[in-house]
N, C-alpha and C. Protein backbone atom coordinates (compact mmCIF):
# COMPACT_ATOMS: atom_id res chain seq x y z
N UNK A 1 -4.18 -33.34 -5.93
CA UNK A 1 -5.33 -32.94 -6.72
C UNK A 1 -4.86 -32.82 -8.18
N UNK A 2 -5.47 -33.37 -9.36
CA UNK A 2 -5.06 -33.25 -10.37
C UNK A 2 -5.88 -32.18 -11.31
N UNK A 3 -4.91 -31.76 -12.62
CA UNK A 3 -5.52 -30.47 -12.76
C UNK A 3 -7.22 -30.14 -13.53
N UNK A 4 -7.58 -31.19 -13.65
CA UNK A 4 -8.62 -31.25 -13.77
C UNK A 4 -10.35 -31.15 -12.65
N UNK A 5 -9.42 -31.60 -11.53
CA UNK A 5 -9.99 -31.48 -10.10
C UNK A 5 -9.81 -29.87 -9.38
N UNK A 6 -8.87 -29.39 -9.73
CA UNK A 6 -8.68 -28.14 -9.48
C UNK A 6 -9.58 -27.29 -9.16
N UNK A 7 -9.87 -26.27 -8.30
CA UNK A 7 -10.52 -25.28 -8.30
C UNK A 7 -10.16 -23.94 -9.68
N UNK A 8 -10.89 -23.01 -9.72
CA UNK A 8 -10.28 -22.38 -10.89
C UNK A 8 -9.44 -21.46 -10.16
N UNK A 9 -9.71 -20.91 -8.82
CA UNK A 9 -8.48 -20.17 -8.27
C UNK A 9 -7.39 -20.79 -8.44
N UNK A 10 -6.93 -22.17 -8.69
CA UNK A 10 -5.90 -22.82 -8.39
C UNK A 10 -5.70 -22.84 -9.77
N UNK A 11 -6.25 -22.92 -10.82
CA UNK A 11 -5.83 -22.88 -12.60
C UNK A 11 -5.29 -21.58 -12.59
N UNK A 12 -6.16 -20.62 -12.28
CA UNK A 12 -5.34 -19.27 -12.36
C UNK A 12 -4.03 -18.72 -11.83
N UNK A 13 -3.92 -19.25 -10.47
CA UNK A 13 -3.15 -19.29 -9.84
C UNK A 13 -1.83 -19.52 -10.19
N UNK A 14 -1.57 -20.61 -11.34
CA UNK A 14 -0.67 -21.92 -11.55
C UNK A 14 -0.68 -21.39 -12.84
N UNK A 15 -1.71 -20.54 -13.39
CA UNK A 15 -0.77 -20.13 -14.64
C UNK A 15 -0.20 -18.84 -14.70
N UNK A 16 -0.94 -18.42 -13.27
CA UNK A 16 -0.19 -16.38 -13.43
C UNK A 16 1.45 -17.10 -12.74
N UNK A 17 1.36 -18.00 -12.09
CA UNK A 17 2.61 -18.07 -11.57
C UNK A 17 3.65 -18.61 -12.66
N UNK A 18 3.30 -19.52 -13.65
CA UNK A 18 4.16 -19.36 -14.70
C UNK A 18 5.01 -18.18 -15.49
N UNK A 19 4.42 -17.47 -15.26
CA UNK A 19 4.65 -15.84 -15.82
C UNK A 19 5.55 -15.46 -14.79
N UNK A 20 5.82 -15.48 -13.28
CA UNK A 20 5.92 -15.05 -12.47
C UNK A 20 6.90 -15.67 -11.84
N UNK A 21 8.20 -16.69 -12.46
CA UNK A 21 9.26 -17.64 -11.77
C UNK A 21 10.06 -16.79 -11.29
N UNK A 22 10.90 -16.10 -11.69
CA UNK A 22 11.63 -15.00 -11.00
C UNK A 22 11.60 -14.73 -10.02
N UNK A 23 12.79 -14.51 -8.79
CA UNK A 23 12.50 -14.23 -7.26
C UNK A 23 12.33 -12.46 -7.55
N UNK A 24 13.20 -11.95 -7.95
CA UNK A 24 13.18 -10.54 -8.18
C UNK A 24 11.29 -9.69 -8.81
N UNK A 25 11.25 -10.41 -10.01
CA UNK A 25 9.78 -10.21 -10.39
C UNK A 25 8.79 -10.41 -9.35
N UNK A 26 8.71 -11.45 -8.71
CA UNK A 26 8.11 -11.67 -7.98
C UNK A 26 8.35 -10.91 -6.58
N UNK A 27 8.88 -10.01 -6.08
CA UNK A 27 9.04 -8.90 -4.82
C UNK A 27 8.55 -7.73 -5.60
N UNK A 28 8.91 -7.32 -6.97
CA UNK A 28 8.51 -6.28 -7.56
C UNK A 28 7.21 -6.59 -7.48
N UNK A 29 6.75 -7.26 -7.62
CA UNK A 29 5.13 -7.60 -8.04
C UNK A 29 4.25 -7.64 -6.23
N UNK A 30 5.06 -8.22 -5.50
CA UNK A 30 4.75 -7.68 -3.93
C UNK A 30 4.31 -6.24 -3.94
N UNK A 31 5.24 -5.62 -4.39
CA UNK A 31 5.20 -4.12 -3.75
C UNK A 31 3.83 -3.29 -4.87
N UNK A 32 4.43 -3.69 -5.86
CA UNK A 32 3.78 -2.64 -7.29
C UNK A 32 2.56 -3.28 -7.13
N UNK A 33 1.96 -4.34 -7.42
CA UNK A 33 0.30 -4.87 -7.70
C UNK A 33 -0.35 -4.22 -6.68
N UNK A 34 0.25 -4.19 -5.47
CA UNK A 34 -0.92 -3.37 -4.40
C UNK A 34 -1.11 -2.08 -4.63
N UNK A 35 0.05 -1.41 -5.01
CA UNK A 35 0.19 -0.02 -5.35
C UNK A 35 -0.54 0.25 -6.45
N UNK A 36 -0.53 -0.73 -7.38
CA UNK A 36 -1.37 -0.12 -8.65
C UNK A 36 -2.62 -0.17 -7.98
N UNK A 37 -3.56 -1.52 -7.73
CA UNK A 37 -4.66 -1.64 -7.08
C UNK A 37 -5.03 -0.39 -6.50
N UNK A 38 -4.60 0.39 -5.28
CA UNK A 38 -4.30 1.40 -4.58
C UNK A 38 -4.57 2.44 -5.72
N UNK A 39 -3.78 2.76 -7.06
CA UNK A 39 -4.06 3.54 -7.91
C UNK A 39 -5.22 3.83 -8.44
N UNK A 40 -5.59 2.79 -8.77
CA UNK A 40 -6.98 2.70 -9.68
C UNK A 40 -8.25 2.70 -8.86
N UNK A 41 -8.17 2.49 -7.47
CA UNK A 41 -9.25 2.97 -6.21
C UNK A 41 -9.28 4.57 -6.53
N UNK A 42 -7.97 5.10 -6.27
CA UNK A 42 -7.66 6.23 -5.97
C UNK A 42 -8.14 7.01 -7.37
N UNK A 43 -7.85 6.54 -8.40
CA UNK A 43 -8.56 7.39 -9.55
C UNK A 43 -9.62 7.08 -9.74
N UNK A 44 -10.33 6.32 -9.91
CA UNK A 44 -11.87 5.91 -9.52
C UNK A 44 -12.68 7.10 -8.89
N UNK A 45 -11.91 7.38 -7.89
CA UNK A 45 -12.24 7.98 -6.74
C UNK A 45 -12.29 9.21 -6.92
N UNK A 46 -11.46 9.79 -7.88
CA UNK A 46 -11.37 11.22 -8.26
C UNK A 46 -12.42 11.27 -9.56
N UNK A 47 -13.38 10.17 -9.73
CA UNK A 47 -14.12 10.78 -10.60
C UNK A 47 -15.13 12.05 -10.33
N UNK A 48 -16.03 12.76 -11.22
CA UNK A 48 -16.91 13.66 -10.35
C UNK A 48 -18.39 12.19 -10.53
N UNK A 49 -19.05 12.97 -9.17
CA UNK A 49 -20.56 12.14 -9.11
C UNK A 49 -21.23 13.27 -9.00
N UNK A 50 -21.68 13.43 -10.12
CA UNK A 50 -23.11 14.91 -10.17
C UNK A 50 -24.34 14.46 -9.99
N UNK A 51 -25.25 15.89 -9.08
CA UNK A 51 -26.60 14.99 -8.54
C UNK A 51 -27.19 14.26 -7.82
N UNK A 52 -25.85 13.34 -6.74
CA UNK A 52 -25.90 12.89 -5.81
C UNK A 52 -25.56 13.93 -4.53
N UNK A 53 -25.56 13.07 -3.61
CA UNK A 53 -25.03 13.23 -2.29
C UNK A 53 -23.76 12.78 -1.98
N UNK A 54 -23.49 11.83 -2.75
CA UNK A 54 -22.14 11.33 -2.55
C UNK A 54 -21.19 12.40 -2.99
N UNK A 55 -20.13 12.76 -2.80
CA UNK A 55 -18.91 13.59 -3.37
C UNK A 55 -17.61 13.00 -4.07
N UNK A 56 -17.70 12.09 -3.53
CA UNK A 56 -16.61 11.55 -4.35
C UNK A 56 -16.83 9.79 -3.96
N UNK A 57 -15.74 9.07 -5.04
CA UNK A 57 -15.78 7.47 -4.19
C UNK A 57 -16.62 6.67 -4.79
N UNK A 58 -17.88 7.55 -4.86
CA UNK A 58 -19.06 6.29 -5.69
C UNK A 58 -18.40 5.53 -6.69
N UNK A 59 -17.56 5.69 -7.55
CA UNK A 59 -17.25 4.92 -8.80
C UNK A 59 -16.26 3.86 -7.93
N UNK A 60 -15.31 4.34 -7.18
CA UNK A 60 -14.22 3.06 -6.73
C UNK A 60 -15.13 2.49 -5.88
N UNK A 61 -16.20 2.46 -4.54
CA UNK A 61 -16.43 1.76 -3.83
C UNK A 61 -17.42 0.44 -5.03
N UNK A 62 -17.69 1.30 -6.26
CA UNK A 62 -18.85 0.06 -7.21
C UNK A 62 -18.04 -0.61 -7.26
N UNK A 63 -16.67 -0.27 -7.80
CA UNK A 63 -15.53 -0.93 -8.57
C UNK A 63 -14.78 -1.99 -8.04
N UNK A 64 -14.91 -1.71 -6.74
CA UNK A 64 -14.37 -2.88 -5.23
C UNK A 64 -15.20 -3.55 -4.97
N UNK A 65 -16.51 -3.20 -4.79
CA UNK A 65 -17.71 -4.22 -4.69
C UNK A 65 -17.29 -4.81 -6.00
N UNK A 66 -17.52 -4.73 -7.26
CA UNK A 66 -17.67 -5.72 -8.33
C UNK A 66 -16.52 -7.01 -8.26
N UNK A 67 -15.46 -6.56 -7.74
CA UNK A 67 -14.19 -7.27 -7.53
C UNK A 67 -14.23 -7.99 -6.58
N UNK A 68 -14.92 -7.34 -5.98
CA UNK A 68 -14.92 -8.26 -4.08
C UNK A 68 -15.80 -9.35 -4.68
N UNK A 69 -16.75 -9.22 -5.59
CA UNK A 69 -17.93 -9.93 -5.77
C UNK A 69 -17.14 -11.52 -6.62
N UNK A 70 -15.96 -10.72 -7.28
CA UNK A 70 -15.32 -11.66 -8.57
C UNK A 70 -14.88 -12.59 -7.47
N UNK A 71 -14.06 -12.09 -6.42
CA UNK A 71 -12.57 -12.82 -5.59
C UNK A 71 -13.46 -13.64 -4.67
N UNK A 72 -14.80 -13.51 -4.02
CA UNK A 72 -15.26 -13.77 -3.02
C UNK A 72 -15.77 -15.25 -4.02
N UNK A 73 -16.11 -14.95 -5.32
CA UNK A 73 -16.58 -16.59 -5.55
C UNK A 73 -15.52 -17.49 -6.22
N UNK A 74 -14.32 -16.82 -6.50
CA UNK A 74 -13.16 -17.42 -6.59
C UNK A 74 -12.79 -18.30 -5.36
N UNK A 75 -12.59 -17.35 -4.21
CA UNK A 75 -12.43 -18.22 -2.71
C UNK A 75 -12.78 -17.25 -1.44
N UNK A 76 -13.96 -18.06 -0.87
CA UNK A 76 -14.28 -17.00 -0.01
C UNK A 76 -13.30 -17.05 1.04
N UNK A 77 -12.54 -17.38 1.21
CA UNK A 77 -10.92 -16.74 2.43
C UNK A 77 -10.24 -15.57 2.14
N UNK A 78 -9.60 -15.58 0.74
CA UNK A 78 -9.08 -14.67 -0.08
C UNK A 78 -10.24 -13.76 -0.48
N UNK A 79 -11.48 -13.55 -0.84
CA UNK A 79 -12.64 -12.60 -0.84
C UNK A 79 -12.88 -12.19 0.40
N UNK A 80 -12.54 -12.17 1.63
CA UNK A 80 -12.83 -11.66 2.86
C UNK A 80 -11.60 -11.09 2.89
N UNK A 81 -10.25 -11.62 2.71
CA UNK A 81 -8.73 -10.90 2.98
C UNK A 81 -8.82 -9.60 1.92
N UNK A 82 -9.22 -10.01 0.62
CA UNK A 82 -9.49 -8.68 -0.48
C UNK A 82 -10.31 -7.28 -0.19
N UNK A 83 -11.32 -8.09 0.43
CA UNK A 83 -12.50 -7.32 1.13
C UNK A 83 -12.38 -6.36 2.33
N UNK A 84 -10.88 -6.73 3.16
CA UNK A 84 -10.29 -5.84 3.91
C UNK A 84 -9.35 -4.95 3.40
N UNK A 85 -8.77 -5.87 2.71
CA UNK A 85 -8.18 -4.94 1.94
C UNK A 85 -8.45 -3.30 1.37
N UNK A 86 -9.50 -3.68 0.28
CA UNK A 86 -10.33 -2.58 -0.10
C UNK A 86 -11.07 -1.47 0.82
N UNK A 87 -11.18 -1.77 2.04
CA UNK A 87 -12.04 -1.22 3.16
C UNK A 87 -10.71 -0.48 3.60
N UNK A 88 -9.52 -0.70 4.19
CA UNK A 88 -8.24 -0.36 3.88
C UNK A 88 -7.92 0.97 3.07
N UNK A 89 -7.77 0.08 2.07
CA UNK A 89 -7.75 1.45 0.33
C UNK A 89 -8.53 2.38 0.54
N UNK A 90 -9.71 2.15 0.80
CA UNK A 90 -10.79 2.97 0.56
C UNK A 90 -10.57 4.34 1.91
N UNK A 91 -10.39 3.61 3.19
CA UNK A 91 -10.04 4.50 4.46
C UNK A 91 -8.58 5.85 3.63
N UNK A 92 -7.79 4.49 3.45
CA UNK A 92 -6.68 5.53 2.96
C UNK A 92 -7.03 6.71 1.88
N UNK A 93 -7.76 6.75 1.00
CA UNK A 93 -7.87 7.07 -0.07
C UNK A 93 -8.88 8.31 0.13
N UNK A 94 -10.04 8.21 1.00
CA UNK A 94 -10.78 9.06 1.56
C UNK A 94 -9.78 10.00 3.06
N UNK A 95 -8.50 9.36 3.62
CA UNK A 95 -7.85 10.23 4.17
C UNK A 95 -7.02 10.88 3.71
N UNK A 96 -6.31 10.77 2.32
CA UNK A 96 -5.44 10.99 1.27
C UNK A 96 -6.01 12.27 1.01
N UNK A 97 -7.34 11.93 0.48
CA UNK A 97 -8.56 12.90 -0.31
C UNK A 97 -8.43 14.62 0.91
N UNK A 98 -8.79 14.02 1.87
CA UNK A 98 -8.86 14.78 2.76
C UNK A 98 -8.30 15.55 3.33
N UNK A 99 -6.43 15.06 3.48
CA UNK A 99 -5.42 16.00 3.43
C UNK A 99 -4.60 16.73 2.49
N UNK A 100 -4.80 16.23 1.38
CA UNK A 100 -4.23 16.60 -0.44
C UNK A 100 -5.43 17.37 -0.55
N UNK A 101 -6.34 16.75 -0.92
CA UNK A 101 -7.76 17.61 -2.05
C UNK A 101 -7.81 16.92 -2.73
N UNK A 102 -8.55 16.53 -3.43
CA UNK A 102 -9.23 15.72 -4.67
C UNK A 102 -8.12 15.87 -5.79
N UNK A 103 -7.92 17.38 -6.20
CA UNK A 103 -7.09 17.33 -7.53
C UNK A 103 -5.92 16.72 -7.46
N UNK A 104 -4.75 16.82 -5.86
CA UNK A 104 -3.59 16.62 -5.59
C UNK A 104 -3.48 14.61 -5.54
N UNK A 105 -4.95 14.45 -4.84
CA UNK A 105 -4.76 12.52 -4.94
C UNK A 105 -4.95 12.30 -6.14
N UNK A 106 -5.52 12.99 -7.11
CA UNK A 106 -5.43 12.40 -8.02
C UNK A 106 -4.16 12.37 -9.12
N UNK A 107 -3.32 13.53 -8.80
CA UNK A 107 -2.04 13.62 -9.08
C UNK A 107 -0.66 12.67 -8.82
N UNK A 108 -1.17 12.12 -7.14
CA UNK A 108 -0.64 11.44 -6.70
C UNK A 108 -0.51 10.24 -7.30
N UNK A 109 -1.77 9.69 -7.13
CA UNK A 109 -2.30 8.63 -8.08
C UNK A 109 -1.72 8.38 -9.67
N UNK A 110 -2.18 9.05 -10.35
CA UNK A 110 -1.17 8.97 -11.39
C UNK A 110 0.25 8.54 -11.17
N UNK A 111 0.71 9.66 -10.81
CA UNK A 111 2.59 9.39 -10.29
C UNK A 111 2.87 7.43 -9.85
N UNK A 112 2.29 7.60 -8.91
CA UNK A 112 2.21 5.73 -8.22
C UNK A 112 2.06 4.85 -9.56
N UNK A 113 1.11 5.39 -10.09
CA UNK A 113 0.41 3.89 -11.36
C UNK A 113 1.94 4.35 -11.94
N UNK A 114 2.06 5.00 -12.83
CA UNK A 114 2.92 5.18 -13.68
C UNK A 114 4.45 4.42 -13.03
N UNK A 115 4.96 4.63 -11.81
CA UNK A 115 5.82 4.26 -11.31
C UNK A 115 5.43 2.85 -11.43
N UNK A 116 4.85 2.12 -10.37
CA UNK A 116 4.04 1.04 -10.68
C UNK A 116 4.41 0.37 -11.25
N UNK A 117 3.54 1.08 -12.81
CA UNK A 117 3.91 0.19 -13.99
C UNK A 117 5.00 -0.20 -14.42
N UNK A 118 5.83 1.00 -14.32
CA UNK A 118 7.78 0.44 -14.73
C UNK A 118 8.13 -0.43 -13.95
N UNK A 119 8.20 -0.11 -13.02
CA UNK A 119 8.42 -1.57 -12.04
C UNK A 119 7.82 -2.77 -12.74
N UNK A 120 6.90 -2.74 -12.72
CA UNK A 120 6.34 -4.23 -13.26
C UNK A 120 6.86 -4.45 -14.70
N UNK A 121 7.04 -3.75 -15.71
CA UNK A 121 7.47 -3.94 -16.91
C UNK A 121 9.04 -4.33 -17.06
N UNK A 122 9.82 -3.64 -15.79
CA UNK A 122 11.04 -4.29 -15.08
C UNK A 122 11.19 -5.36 -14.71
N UNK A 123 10.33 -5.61 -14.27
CA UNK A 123 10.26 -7.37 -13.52
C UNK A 123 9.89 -7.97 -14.30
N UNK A 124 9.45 -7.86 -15.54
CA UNK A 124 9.08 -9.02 -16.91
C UNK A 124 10.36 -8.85 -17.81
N UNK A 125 11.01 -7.64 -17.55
CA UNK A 125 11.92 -8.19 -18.98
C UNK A 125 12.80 -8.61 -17.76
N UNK A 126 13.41 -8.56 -16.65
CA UNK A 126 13.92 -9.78 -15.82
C UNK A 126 13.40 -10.96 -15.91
N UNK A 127 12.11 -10.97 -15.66
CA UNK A 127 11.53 -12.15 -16.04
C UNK A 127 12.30 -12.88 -17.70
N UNK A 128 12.00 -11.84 -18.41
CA UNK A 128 11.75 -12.38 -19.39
C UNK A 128 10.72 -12.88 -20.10
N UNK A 129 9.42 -12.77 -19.50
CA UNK A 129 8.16 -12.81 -20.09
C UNK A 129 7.55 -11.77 -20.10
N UNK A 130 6.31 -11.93 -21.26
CA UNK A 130 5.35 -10.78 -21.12
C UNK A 130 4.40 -10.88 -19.61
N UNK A 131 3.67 -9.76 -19.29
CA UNK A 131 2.87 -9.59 -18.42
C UNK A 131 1.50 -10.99 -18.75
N UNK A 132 1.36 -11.11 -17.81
CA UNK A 132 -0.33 -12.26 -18.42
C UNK A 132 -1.30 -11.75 -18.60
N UNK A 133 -1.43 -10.31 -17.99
CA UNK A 133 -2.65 -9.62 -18.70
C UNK A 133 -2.60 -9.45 -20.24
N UNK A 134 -1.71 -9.42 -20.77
CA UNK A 134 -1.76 -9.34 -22.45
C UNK A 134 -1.78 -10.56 -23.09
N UNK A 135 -2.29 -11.82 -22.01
CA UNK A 135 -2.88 -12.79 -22.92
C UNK A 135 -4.29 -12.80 -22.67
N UNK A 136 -4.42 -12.23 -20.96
CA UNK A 136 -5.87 -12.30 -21.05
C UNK A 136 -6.21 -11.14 -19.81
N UNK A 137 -7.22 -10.06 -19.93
CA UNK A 137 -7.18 -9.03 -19.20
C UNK A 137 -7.63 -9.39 -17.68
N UNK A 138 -8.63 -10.99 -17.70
CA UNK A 138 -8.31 -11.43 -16.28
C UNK A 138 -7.31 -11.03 -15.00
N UNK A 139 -6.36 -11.06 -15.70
CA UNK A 139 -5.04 -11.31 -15.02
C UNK A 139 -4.79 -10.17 -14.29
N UNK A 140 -5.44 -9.32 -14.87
CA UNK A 140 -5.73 -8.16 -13.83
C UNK A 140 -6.24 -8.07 -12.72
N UNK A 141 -7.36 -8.56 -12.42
CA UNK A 141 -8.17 -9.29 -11.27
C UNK A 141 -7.31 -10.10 -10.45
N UNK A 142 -6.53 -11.14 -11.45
CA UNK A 142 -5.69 -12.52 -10.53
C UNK A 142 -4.59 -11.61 -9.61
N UNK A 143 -3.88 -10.31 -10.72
CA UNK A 143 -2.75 -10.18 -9.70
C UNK A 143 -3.18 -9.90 -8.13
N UNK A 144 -3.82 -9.47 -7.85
CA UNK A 144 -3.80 -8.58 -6.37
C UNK A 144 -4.16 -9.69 -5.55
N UNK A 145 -5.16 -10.93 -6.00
CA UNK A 145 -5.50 -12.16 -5.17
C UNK A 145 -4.67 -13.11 -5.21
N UNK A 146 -3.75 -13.13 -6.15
CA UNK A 146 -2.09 -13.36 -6.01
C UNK A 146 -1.12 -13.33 -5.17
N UNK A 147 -1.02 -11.86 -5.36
CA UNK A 147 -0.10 -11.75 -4.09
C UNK A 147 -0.85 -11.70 -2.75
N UNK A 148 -2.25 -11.88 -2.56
CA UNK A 148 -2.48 -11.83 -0.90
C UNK A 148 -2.40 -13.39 -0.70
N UNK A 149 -2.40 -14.04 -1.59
CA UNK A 149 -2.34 -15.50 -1.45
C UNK A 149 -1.26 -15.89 -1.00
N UNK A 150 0.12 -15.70 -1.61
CA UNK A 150 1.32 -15.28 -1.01
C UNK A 150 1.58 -15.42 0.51
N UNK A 151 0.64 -14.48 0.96
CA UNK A 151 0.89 -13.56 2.29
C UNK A 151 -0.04 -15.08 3.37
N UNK A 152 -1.19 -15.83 2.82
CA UNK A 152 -1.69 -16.29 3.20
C UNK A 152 -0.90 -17.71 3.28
N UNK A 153 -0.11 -18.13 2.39
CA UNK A 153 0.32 -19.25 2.64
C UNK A 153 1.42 -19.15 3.35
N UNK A 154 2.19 -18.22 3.25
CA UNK A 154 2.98 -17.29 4.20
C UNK A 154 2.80 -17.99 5.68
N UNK A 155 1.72 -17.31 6.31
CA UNK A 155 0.91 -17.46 7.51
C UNK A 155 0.27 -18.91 7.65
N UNK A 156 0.39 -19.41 6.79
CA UNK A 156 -0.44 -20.91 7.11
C UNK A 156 -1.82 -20.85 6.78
N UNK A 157 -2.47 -20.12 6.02
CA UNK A 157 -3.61 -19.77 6.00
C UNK A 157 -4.17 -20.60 4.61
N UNK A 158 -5.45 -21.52 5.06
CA UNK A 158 -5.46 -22.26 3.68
C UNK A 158 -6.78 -20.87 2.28
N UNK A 159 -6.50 -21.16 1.72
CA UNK A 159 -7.50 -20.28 0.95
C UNK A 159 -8.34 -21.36 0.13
């Protein structure tokens, strides 16, 4: 397929992986992208929702729908694997909630991103490149359908 024929998952794909040659960067980025993902559910999640019925969550479950919505028309294989994913997060995050308390996951949460992030800022100056979100905030979105892609070609799984 030439790159003009391409799907755009596959442009994105092919240029976050430019960023991403490193074997080392690339295991850091295994572990940390889910974990951040995981983070930003999890603080989402600790927002307050006043006036509802809901108690907590409303902001991360919008925030996963909007994403699920991005990845699912990127590729609906990888938008169904994301989509468990998040259903996943979300279980964890509401059982997290449940045995911590709201204030403590969200403490937690913090701690993870922040860790997270060094890791990943580790694996670029190994790399030796900048992150690709600081060419384009996309790339935020790409990492996490990134690495499940990974996992999918891994398995034989076409996306």
């Amino acid at each position: 397929m030439n790159a003009t024929a391409q799907r755009p998952v596959d442009r994105w794909f092919a240029s976050y992986s430019g960023d991403h040659v490193n074997a080392t960067n690339q295991l850091i980025h295994v572990f940390a992208v889910p974990a951040i993902l995981w983070t930003v559910v999890a603080l989402l999640w600790c927002i307050p929702v006043f006036g509802t019925w809901v108690k907590s969550g409303m902001w991360a479950a919008l925030a996963m729908f909007g994403a699920w919505m991005y990845y699912y028309k990127l590729s609906r294989p990888l938008g169904f694997g994301m989509l468990a994913i998040f259903i996943a997060m979300a279980w964890l995050t509401r059982w997290l909630e449940g045995l911590l308390g709201l204030q403590n996951l969200f403490f937690l949460a913090v701690t993870v991103f922040v860790v997270a992030w060094i890791a990943q800022f580790i694996g670029h100056k190994i790399e030796g490149k900048k992150p690709s979100f600081l060419t384009d905030l996309t790339y935020l979105l790409i990492g996490p359908v990134w690495v499940l892609s990974k996992f999918y070609r891994k398995m034989g799984w076409k996306y």
